[in-house]
PDB file of N, CA and C in Angstrom:
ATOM      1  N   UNK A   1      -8.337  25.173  50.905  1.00  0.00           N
ATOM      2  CA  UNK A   1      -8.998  25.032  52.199  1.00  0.00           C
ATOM      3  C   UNK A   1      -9.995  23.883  52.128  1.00  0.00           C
ATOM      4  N   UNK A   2     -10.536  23.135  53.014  1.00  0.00           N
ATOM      5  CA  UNK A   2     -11.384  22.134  53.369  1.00  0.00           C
ATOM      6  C   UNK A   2     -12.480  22.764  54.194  1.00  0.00           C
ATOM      7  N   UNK A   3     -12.927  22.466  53.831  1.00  0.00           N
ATOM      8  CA  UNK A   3     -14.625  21.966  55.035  1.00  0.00           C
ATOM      9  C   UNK A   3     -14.715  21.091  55.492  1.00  0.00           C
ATOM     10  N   UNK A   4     -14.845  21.136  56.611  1.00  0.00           N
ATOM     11  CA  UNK A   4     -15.031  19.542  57.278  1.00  0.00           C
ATOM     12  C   UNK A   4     -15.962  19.463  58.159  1.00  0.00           C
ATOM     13  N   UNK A   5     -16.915  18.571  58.234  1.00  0.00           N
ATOM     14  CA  UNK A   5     -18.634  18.040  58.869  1.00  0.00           C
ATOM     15  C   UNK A   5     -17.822  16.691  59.989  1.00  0.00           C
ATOM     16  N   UNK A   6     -18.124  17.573  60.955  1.00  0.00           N
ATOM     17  CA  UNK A   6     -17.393  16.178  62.183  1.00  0.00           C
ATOM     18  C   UNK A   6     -18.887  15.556  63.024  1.00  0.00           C
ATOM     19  N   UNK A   7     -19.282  14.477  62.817  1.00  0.00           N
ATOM     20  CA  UNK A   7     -20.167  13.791  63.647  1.00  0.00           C
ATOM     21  C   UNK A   7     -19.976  13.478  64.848  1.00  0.00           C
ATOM     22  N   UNK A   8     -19.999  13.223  66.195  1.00  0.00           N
ATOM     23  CA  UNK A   8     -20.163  12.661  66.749  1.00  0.00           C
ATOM     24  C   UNK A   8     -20.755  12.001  67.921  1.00  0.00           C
ATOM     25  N   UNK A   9     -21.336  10.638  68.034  1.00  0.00           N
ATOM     26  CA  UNK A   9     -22.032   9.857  68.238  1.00  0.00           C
ATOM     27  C   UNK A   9     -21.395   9.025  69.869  1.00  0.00           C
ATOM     28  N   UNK A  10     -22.081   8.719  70.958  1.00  0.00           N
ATOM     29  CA  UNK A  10     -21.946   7.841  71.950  1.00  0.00           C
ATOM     30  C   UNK A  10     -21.723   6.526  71.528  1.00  0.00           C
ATOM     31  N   UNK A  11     -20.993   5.283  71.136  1.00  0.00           N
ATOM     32  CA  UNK A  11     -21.506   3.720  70.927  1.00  0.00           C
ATOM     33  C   UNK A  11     -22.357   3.400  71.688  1.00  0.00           C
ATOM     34  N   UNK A  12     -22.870   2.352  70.562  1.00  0.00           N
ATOM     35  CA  UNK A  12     -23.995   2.226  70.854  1.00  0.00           C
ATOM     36  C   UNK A  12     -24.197   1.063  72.155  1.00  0.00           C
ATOM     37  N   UNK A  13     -23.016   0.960  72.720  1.00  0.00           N
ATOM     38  CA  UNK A  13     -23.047  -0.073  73.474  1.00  0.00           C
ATOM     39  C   UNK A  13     -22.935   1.266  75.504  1.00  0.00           C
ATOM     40  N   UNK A  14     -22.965   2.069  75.424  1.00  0.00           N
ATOM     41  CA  UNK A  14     -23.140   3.544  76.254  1.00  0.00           C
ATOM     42  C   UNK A  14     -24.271   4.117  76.334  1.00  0.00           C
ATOM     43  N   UNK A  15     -24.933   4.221  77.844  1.00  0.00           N
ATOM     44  CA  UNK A  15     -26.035   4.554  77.903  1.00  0.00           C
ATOM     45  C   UNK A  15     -26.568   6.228  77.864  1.00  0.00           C
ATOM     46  N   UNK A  16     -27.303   6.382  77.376  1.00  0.00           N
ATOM     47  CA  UNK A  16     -27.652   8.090  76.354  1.00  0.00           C
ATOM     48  C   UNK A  16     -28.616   8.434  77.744  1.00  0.00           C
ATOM     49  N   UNK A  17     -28.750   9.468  78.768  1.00  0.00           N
ATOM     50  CA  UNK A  17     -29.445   9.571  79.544  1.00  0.00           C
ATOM     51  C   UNK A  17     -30.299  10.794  78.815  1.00  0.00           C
ATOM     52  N   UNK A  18     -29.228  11.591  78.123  1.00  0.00           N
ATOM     53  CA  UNK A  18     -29.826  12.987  77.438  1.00  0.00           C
ATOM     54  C   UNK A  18     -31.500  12.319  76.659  1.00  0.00           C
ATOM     55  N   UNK A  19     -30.600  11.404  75.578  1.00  0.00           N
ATOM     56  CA  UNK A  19     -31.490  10.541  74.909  1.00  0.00           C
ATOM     57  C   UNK A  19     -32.703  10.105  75.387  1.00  0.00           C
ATOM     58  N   UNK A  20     -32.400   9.305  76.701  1.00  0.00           N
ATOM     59  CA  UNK A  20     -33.679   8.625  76.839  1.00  0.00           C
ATOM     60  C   UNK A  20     -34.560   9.888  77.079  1.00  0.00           C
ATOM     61  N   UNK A  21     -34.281  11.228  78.177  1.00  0.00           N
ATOM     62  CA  UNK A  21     -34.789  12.202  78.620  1.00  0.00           C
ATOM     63  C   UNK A  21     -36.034  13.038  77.310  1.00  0.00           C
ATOM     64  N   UNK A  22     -35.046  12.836  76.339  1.00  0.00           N
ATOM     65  CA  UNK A  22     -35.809  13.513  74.962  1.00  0.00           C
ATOM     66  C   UNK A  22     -37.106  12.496  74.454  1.00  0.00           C
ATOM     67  N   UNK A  23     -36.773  11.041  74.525  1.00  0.00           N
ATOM     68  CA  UNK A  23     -37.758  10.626  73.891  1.00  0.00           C
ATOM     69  C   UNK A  23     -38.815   9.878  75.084  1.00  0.00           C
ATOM     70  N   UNK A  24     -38.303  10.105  76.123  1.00  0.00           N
ATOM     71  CA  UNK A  24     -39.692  10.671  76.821  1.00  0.00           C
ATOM     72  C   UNK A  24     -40.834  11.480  76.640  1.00  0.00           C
ATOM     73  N   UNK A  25     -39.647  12.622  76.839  1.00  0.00           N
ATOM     74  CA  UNK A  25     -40.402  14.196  76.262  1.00  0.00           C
ATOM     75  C   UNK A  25     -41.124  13.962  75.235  1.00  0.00           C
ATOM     76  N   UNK A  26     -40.676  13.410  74.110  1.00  0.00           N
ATOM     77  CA  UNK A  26     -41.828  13.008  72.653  1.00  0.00           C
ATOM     78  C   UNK A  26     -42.911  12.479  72.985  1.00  0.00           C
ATOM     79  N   UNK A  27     -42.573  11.039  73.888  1.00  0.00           N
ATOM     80  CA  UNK A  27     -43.496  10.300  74.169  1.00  0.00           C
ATOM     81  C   UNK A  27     -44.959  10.786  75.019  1.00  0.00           C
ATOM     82  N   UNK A  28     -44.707  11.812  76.217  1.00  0.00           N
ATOM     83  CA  UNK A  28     -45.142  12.412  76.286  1.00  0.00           C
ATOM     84  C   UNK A  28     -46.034  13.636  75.770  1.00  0.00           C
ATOM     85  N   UNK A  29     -45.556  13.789  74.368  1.00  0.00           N
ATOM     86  CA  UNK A  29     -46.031  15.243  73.497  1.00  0.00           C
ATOM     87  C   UNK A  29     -46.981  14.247  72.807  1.00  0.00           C
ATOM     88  N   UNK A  30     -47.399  12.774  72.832  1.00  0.00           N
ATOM     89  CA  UNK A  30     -48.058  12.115  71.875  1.00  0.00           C
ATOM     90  C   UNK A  30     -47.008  11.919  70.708  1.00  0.00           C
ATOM     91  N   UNK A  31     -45.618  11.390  70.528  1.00  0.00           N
ATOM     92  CA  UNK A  31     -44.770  11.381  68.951  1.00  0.00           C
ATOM     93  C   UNK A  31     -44.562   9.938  69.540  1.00  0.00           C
ATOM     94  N   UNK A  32     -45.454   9.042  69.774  1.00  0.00           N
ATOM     95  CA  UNK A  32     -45.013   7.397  70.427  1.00  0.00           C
ATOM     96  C   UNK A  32     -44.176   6.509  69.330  1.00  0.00           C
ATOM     97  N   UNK A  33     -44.461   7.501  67.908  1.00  0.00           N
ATOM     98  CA  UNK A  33     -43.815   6.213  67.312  1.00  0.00           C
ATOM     99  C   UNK A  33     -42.101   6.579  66.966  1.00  0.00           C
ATOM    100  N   UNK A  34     -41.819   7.414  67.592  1.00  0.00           N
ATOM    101  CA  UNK A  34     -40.465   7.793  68.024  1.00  0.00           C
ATOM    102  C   UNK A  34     -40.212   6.448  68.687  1.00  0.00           C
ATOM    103  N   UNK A  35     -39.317   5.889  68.299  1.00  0.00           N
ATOM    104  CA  UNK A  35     -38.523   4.284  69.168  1.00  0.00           C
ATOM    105  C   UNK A  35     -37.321   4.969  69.996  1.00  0.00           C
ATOM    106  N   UNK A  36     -36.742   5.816  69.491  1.00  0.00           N
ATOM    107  CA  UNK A  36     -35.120   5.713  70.602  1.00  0.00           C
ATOM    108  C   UNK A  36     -34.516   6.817  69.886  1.00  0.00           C
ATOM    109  N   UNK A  37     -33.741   7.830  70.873  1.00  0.00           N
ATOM    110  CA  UNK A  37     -33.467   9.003  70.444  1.00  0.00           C
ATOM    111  C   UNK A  37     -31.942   8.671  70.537  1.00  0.00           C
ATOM    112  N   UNK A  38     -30.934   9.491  69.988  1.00  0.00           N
ATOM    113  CA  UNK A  38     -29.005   9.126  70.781  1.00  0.00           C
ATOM    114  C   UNK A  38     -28.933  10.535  69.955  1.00  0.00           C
ATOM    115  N   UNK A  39     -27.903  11.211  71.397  1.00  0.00           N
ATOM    116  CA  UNK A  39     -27.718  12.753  71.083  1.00  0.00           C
ATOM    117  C   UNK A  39     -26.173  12.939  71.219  1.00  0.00           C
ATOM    118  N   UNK A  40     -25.738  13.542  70.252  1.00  0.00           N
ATOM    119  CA  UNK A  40     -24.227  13.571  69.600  1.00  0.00           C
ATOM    120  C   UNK A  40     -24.205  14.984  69.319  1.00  0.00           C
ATOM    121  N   UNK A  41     -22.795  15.403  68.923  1.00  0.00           N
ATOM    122  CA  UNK A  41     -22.585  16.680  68.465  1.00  0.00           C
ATOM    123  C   UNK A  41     -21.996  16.820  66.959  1.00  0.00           C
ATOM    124  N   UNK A  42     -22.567  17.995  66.773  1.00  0.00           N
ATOM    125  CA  UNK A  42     -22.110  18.446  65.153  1.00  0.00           C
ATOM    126  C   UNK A  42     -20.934  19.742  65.002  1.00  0.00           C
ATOM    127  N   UNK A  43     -19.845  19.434  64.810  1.00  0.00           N
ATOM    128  CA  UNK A  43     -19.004  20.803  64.156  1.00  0.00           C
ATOM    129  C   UNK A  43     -18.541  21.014  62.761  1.00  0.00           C
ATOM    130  N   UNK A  44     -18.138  21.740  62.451  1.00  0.00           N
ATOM    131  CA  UNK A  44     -17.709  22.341  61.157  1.00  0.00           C
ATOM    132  C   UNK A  44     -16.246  23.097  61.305  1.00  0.00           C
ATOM    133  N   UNK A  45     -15.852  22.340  60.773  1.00  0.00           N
ATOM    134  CA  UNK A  45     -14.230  22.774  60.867  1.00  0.00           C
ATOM    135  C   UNK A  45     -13.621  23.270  59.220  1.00  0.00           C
ATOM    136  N   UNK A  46     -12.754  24.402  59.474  1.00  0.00           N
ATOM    137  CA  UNK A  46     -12.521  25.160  58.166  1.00  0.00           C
ATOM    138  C   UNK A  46     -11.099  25.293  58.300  1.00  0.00           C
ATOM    139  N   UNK A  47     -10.370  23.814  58.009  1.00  0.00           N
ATOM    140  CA  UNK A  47      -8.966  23.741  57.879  1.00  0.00           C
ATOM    141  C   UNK A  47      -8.320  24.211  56.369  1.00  0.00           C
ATOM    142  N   UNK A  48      -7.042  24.967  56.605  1.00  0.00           N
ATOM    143  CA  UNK A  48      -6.001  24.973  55.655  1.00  0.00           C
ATOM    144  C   UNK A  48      -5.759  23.762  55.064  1.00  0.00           C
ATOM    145  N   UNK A  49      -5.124  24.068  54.056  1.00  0.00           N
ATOM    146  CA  UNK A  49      -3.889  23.191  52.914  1.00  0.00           C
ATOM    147  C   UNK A  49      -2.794  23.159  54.062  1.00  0.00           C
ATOM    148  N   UNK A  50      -2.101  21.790  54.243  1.00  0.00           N
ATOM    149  CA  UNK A  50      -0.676  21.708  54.141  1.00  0.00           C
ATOM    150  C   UNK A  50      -0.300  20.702  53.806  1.00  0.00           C
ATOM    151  N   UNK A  51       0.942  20.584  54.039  1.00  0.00           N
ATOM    152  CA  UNK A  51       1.730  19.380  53.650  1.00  0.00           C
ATOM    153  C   UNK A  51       1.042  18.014  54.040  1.00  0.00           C
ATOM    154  N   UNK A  52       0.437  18.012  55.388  1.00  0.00           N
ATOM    155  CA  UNK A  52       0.195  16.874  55.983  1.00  0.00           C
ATOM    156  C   UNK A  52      -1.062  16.349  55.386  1.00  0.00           C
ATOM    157  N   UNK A  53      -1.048  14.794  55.497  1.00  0.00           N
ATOM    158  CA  UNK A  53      -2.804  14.435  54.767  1.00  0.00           C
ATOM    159  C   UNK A  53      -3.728  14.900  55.398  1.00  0.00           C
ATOM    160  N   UNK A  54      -4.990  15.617  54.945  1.00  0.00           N
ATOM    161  CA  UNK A  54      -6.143  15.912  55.815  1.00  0.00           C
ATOM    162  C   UNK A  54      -7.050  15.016  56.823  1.00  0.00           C
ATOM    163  N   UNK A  55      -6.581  13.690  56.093  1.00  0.00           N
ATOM    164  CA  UNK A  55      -7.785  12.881  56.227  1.00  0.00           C
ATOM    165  C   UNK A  55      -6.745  12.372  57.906  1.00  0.00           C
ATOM    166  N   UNK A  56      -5.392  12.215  57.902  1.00  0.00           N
ATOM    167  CA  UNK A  56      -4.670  12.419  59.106  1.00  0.00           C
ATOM    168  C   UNK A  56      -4.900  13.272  60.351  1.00  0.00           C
ATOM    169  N   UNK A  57      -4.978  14.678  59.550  1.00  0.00           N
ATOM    170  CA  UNK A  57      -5.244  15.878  60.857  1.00  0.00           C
ATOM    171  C   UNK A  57      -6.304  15.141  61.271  1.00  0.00           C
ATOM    172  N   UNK A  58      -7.397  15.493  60.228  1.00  0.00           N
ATOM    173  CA  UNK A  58      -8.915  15.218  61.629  1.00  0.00           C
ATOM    174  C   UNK A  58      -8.721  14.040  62.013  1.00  0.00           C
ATOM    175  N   UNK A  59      -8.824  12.308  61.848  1.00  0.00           N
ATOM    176  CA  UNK A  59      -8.499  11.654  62.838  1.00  0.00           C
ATOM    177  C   UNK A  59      -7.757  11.782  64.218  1.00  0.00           C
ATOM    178  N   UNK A  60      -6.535  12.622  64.380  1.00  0.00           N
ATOM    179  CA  UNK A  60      -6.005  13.553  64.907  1.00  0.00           C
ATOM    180  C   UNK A  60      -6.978  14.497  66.392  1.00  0.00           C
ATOM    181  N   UNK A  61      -7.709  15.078  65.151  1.00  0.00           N
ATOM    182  CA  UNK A  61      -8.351  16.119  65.968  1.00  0.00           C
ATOM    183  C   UNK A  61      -8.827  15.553  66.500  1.00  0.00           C
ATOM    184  N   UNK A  62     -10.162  14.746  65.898  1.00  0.00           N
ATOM    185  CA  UNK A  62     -11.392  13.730  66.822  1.00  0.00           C
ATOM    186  C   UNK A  62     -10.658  12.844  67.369  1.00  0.00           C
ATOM    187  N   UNK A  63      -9.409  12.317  67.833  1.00  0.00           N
ATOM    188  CA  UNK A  63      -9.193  11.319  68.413  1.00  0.00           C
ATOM    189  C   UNK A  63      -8.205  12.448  70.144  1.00  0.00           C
ATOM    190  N   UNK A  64      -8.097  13.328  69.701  1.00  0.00           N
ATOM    191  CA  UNK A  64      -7.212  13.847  70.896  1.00  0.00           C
ATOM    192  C   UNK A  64      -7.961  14.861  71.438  1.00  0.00           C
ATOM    193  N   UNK A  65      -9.160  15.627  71.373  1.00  0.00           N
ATOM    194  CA  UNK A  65      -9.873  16.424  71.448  1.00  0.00           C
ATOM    195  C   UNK A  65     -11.925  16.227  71.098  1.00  0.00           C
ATOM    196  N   UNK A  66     -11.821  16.100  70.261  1.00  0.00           N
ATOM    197  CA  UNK A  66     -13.317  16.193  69.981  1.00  0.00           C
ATOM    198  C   UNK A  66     -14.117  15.132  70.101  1.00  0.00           C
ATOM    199  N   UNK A  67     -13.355  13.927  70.105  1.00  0.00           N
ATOM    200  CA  UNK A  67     -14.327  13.037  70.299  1.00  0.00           C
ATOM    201  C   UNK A  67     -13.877  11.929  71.752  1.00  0.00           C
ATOM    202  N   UNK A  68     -14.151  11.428  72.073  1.00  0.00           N
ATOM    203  CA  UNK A  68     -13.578  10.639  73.454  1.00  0.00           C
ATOM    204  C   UNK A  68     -13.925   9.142  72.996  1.00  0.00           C
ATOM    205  N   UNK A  69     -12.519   8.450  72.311  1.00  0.00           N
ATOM    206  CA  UNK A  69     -12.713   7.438  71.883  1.00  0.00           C
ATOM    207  C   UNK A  69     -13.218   6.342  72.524  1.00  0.00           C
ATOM    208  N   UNK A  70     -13.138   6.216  73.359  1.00  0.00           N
ATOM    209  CA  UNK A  70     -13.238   5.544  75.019  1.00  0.00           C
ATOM    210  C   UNK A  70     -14.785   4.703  74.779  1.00  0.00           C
ATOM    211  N   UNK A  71     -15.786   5.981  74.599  1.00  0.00           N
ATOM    212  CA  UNK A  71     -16.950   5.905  74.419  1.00  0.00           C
ATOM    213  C   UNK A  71     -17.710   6.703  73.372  1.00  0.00           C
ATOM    214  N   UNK A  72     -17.178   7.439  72.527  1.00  0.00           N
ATOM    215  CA  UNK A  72     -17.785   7.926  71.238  1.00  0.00           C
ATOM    216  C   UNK A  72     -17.085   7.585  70.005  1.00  0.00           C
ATOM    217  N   UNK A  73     -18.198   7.256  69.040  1.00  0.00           N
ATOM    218  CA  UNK A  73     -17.673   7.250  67.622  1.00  0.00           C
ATOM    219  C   UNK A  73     -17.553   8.307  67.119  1.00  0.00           C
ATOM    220  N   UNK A  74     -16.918   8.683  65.692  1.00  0.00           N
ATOM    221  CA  UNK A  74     -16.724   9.810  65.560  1.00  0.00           C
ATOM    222  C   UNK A  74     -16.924   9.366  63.080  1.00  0.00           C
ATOM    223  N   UNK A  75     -17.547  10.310  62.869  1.00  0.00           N
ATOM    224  CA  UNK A  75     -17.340  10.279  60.984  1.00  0.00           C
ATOM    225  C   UNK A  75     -17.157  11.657  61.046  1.00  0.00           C
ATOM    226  N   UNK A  76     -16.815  11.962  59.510  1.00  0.00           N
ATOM    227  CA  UNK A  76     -16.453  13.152  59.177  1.00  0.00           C
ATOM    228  C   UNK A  76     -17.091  13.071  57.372  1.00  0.00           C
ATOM    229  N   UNK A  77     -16.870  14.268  57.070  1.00  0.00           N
ATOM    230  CA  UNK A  77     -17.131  14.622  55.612  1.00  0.00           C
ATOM    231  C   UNK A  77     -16.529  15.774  55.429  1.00  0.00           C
ATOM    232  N   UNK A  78     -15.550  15.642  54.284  1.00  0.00           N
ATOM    233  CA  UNK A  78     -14.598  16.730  53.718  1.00  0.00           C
ATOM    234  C   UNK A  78     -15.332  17.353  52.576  1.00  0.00           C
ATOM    235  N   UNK A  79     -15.139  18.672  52.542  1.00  0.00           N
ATOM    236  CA  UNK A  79     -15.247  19.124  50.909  1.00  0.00           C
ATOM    237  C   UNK A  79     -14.333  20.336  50.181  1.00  0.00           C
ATOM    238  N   UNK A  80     -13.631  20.118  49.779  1.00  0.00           N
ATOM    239  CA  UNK A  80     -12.835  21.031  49.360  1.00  0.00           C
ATOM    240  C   UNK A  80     -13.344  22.555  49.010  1.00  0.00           C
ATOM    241  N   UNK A  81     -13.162  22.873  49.852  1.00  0.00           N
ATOM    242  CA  UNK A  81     -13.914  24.610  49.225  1.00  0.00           C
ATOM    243  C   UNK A  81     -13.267  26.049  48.484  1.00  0.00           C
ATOM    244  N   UNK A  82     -13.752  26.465  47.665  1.00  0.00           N
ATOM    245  CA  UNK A  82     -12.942  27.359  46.752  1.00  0.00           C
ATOM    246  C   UNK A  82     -12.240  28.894  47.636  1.00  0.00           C
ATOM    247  N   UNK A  83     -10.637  28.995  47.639  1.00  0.00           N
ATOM    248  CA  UNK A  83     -10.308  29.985  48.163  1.00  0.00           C
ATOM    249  C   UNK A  83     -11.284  31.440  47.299  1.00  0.00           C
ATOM    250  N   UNK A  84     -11.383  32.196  48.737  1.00  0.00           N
ATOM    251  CA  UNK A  84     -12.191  33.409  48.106  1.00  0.00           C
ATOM    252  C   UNK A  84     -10.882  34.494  48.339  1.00  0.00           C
TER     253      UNK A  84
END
């Protein structure tokens, strides 16, 4: 089995409204030396072994589902984890 850490991020060339909204909010709380916030999502995916390459599926996944290539980047981090 795998573990897998899926990032993903808006480019940076796409405007973050969530973002700016938050580091307002800081700016406001007195945290001024906060420069620029960008708000993305985090999952954890707990794929099987198969035949197919892993590093295939998730491109796969994040490219047809989880991430919207259009306008988000997307990394990942695998770790092989011990069957229990």
């Amino acid at each position: 089995m795998y573990k897998v850490k899926v990032y993903v991020t808006l480019r940076e060339s796409v405007l973050d409204p969530q973002g700016t909204a938050v580091k307002n909010s800081l700016h406001t709380m007195n945290y001024q030396e906060v420069a620029d916030v960008r708000i993305g999502k985090y999952m954890e995916l707990t794929i099987e072994k198969t035949e197919r390459d892993i590093e295939e599926v998730i491109k796969e996944l994040c490219e047809r589902l989880l991430a919207n290539p259009v306008i988000e980047d997307y990394r990942y981090e695998i770790e092989e984890s011990v069957a229990q």
